[in-house]
PDB file of N, CA and C in Angstrom:
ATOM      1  N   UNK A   1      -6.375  19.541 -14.169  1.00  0.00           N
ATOM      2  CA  UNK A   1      -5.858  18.752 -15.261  1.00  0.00           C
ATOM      3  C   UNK A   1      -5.080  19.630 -16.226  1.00  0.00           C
ATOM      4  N   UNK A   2      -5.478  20.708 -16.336  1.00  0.00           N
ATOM      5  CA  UNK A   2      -4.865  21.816 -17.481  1.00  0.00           C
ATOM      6  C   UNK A   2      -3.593  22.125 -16.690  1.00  0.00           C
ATOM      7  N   UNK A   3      -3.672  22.311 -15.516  1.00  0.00           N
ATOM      8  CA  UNK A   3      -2.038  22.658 -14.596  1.00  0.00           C
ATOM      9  C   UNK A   3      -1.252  21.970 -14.636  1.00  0.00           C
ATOM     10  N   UNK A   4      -1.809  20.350 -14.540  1.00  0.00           N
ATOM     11  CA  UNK A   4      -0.969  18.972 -14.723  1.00  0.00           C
ATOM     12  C   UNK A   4      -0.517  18.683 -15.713  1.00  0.00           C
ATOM     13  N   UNK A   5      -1.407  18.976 -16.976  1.00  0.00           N
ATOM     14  CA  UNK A   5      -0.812  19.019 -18.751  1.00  0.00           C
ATOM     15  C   UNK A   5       0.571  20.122 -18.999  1.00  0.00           C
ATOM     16  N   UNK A   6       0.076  21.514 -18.677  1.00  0.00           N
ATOM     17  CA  UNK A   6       1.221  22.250 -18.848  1.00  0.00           C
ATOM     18  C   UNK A   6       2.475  22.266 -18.087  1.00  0.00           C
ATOM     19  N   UNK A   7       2.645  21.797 -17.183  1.00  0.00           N
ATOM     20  CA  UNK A   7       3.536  21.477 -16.444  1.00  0.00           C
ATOM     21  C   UNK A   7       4.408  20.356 -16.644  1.00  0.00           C
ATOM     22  N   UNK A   8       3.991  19.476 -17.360  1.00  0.00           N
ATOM     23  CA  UNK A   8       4.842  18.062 -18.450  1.00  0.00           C
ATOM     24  C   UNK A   8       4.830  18.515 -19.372  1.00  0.00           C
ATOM     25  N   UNK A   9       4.045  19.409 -20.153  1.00  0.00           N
ATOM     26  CA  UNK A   9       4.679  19.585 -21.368  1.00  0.00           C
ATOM     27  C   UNK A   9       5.733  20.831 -21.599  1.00  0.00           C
ATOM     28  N   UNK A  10       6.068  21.816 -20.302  1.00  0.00           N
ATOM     29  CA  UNK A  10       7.252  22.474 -20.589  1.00  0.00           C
ATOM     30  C   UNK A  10       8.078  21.889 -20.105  1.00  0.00           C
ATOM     31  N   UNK A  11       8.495  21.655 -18.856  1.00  0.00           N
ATOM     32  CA  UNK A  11       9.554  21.379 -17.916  1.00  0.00           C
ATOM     33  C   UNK A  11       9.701  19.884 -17.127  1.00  0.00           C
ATOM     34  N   UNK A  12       8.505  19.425 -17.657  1.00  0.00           N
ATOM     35  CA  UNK A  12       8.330  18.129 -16.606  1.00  0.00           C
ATOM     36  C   UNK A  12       9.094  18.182 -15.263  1.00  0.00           C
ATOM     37  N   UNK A  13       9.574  17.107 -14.866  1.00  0.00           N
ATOM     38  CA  UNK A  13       9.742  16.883 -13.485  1.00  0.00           C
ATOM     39  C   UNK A  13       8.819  15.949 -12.399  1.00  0.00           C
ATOM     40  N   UNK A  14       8.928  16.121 -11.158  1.00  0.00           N
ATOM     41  CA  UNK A  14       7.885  15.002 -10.359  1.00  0.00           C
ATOM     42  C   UNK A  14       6.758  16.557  -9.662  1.00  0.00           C
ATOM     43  N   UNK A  15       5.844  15.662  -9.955  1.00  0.00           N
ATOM     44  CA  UNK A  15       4.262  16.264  -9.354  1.00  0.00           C
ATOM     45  C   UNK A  15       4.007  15.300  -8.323  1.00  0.00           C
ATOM     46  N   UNK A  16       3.493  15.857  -7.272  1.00  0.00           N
ATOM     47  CA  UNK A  16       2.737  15.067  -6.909  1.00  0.00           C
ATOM     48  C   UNK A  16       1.396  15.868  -6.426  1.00  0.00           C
ATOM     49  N   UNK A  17       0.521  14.967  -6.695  1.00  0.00           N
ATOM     50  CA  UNK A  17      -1.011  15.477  -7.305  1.00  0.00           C
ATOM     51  C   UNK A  17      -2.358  14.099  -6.768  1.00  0.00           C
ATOM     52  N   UNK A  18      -3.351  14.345  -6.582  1.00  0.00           N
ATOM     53  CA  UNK A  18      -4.385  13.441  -5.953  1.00  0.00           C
ATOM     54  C   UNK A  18      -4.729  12.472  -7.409  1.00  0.00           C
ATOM     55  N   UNK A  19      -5.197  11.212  -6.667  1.00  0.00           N
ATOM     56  CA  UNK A  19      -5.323  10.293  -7.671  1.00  0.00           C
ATOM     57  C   UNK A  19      -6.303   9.271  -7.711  1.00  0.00           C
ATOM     58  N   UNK A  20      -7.204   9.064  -7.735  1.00  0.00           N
ATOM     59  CA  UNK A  20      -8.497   8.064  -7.393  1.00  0.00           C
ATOM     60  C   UNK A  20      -8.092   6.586  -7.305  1.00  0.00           C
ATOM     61  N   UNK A  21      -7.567   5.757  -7.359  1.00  0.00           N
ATOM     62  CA  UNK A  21      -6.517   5.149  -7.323  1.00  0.00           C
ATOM     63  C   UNK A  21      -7.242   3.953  -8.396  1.00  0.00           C
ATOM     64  N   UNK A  22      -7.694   4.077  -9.572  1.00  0.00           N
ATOM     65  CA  UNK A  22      -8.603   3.389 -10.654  1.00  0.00           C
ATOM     66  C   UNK A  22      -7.585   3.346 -11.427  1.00  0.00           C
ATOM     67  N   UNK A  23      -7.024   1.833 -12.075  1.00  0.00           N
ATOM     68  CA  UNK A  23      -6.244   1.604 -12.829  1.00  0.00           C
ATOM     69  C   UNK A  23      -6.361   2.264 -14.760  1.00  0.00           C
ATOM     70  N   UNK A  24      -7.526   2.301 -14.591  1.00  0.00           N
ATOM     71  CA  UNK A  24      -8.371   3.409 -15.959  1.00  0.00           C
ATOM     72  C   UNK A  24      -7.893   4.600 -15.990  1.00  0.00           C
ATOM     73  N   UNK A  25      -7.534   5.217 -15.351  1.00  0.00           N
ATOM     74  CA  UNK A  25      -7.523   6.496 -15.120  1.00  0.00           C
ATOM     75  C   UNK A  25      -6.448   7.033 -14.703  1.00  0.00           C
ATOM     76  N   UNK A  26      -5.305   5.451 -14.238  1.00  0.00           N
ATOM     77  CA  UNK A  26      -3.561   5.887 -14.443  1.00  0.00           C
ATOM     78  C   UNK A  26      -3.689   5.887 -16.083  1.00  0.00           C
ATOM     79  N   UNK A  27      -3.810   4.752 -16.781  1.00  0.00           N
ATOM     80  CA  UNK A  27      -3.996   4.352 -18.052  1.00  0.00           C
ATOM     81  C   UNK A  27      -4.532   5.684 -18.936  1.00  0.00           C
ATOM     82  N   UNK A  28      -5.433   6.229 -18.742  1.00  0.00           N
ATOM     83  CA  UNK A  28      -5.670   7.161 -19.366  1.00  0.00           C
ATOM     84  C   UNK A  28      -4.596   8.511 -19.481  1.00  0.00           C
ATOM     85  N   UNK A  29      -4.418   8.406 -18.128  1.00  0.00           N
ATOM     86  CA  UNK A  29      -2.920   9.609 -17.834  1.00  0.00           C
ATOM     87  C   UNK A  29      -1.855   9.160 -18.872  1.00  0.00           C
ATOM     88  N   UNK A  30      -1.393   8.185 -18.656  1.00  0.00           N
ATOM     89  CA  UNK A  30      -0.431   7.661 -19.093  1.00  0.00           C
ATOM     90  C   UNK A  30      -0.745   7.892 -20.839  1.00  0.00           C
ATOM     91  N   UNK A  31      -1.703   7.144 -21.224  1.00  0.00           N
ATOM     92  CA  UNK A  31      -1.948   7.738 -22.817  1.00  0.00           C
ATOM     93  C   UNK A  31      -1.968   9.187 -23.337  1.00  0.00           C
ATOM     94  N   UNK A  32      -2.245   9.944 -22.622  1.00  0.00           N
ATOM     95  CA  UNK A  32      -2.075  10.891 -22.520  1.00  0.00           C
ATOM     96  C   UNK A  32      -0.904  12.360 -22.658  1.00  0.00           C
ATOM     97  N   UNK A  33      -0.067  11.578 -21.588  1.00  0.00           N
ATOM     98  CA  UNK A  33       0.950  12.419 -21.143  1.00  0.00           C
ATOM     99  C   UNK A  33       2.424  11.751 -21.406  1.00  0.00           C
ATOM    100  N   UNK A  34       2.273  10.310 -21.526  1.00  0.00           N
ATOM    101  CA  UNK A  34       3.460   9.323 -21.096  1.00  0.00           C
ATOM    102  C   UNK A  34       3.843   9.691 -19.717  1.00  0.00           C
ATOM    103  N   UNK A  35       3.448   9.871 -18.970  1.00  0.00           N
ATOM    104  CA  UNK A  35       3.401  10.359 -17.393  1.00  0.00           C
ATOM    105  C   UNK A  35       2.896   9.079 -16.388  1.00  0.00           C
ATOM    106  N   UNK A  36       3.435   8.256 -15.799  1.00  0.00           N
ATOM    107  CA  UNK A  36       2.807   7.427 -14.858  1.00  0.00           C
ATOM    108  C   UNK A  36       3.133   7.519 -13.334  1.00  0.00           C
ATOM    109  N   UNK A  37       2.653   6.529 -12.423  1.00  0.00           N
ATOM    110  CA  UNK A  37       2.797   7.127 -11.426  1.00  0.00           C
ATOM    111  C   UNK A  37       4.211   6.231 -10.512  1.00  0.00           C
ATOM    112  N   UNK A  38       4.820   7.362  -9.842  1.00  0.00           N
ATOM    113  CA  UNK A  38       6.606   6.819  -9.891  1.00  0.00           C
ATOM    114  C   UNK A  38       6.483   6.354  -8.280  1.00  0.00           C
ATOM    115  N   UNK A  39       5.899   6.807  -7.449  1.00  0.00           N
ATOM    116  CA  UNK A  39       5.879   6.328  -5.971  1.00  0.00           C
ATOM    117  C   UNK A  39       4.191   6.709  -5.051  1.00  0.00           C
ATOM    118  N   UNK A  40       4.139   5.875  -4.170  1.00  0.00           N
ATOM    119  CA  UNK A  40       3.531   6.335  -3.190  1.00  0.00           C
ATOM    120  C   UNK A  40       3.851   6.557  -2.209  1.00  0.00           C
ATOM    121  N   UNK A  41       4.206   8.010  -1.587  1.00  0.00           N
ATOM    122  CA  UNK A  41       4.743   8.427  -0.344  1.00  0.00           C
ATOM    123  C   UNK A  41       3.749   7.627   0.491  1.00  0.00           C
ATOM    124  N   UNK A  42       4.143   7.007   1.835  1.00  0.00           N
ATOM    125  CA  UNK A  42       3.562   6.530   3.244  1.00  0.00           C
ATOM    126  C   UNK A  42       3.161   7.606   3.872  1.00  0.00           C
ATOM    127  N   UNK A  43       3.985   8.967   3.827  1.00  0.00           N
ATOM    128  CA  UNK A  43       4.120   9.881   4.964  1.00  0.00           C
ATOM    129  C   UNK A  43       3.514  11.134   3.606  1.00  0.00           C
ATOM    130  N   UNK A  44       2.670  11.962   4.654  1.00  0.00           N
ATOM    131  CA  UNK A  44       2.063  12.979   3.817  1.00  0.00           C
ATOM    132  C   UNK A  44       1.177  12.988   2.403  1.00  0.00           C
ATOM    133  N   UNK A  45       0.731  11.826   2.375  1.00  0.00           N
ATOM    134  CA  UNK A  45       0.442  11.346   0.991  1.00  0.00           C
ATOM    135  C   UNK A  45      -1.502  11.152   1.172  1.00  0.00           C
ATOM    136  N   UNK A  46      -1.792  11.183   2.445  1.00  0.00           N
ATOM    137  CA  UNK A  46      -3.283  10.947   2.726  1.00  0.00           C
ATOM    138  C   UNK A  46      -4.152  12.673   2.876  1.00  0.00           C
ATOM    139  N   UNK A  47      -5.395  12.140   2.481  1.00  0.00           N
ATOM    140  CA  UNK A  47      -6.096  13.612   2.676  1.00  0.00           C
ATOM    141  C   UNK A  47      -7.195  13.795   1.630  1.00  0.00           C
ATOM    142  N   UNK A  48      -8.522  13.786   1.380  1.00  0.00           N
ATOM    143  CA  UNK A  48      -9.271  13.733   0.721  1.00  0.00           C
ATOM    144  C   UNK A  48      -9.247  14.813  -0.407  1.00  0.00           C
ATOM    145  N   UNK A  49      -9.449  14.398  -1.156  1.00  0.00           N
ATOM    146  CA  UNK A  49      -9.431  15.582  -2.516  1.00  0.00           C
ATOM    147  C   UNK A  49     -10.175  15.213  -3.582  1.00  0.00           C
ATOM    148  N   UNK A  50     -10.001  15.623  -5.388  1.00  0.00           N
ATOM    149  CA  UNK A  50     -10.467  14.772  -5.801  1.00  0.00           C
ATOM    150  C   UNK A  50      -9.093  14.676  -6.938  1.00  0.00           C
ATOM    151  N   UNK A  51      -9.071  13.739  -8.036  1.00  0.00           N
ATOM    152  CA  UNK A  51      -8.594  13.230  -8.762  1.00  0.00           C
ATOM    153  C   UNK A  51      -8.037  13.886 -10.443  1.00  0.00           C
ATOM    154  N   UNK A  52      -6.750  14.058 -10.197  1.00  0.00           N
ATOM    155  CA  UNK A  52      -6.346  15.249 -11.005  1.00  0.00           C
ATOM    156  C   UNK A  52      -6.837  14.967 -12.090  1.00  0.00           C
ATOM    157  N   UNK A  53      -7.073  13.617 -13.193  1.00  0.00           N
ATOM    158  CA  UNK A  53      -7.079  13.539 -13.931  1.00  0.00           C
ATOM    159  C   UNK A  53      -8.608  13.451 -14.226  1.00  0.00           C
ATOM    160  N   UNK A  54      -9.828  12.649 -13.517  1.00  0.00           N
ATOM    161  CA  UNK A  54     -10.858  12.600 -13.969  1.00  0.00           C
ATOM    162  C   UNK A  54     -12.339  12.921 -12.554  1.00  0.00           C
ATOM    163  N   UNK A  55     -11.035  13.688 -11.666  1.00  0.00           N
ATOM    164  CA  UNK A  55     -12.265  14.599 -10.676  1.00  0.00           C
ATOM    165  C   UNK A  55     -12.876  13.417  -9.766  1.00  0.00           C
ATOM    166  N   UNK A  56     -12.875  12.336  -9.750  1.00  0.00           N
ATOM    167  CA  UNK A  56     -13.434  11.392  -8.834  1.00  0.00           C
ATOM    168  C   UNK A  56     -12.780  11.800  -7.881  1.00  0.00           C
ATOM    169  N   UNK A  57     -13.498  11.362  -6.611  1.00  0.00           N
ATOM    170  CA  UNK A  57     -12.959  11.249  -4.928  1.00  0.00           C
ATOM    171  C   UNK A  57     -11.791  11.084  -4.810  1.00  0.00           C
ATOM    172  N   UNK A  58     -10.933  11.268  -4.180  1.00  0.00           N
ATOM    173  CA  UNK A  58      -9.581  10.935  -4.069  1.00  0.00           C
ATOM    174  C   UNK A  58      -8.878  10.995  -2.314  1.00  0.00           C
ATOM    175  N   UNK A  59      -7.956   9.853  -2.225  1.00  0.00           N
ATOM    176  CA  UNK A  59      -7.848   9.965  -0.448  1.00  0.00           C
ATOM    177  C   UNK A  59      -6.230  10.008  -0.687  1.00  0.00           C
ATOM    178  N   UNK A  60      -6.225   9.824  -1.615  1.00  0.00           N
ATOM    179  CA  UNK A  60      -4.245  10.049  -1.238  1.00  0.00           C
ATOM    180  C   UNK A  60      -3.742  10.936  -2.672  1.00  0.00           C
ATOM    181  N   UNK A  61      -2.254  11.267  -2.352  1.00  0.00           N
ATOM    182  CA  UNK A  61      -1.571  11.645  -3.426  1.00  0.00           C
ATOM    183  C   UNK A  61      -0.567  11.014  -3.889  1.00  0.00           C
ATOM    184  N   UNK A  62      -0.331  10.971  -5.057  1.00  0.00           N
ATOM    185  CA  UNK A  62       1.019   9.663  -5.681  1.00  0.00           C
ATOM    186  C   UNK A  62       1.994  10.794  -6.278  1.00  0.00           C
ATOM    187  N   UNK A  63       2.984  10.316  -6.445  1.00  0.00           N
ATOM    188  CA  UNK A  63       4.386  11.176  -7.254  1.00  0.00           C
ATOM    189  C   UNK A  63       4.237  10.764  -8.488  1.00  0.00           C
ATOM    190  N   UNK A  64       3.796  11.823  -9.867  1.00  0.00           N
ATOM    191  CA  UNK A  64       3.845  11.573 -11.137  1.00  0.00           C
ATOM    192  C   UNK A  64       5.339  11.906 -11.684  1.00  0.00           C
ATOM    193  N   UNK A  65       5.580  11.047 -12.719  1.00  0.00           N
ATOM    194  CA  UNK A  65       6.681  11.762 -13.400  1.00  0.00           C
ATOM    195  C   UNK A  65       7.092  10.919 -14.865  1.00  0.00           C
ATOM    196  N   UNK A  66       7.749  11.332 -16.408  1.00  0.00           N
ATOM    197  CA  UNK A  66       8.001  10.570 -17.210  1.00  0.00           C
ATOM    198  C   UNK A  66       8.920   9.782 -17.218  1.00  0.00           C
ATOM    199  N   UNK A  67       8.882   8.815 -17.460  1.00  0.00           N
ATOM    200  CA  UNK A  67      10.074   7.563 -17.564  1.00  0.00           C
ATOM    201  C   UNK A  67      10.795   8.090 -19.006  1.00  0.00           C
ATOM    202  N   UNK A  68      12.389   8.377 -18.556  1.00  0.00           N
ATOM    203  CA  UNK A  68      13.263   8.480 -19.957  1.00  0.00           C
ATOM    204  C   UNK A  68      13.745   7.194 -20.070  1.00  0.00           C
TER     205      UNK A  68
END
């Protein structure tokens, strides 16, 4: 979460990062960062991990990035 914070707050750009897929916890990102989530890749996007923002289980990864 500290890698994911500093990384929008110098340079932003698209992350893509694991995500529990709990509408709470885009919401919380989003309050957060103004950061939401911009796509879900089909291809390369599966794989267990856990959840950048609040560490829960996680089976896929989404593309973060800020809306100008």
């Amino acid at each position: 979460w500290s890698d994911f914070l500093a990384f929008f707050a110098k340079k932003g750009g698209f992350a893509l990062a694991q995500w529990c897929g709990r509408a709470e916890c885009e919401a919380e990102i989003k309050a957060a960062t103004k950061v939401t989530i911009r796509c879900v890749p089909f291809e390369g996007s599966a794989g267990s991990g856990v959840c950048v923002h609040c560490g829960h289980p996680s089976q896929k990864k989404v593309v973060f990035a800020q809306s100008y």
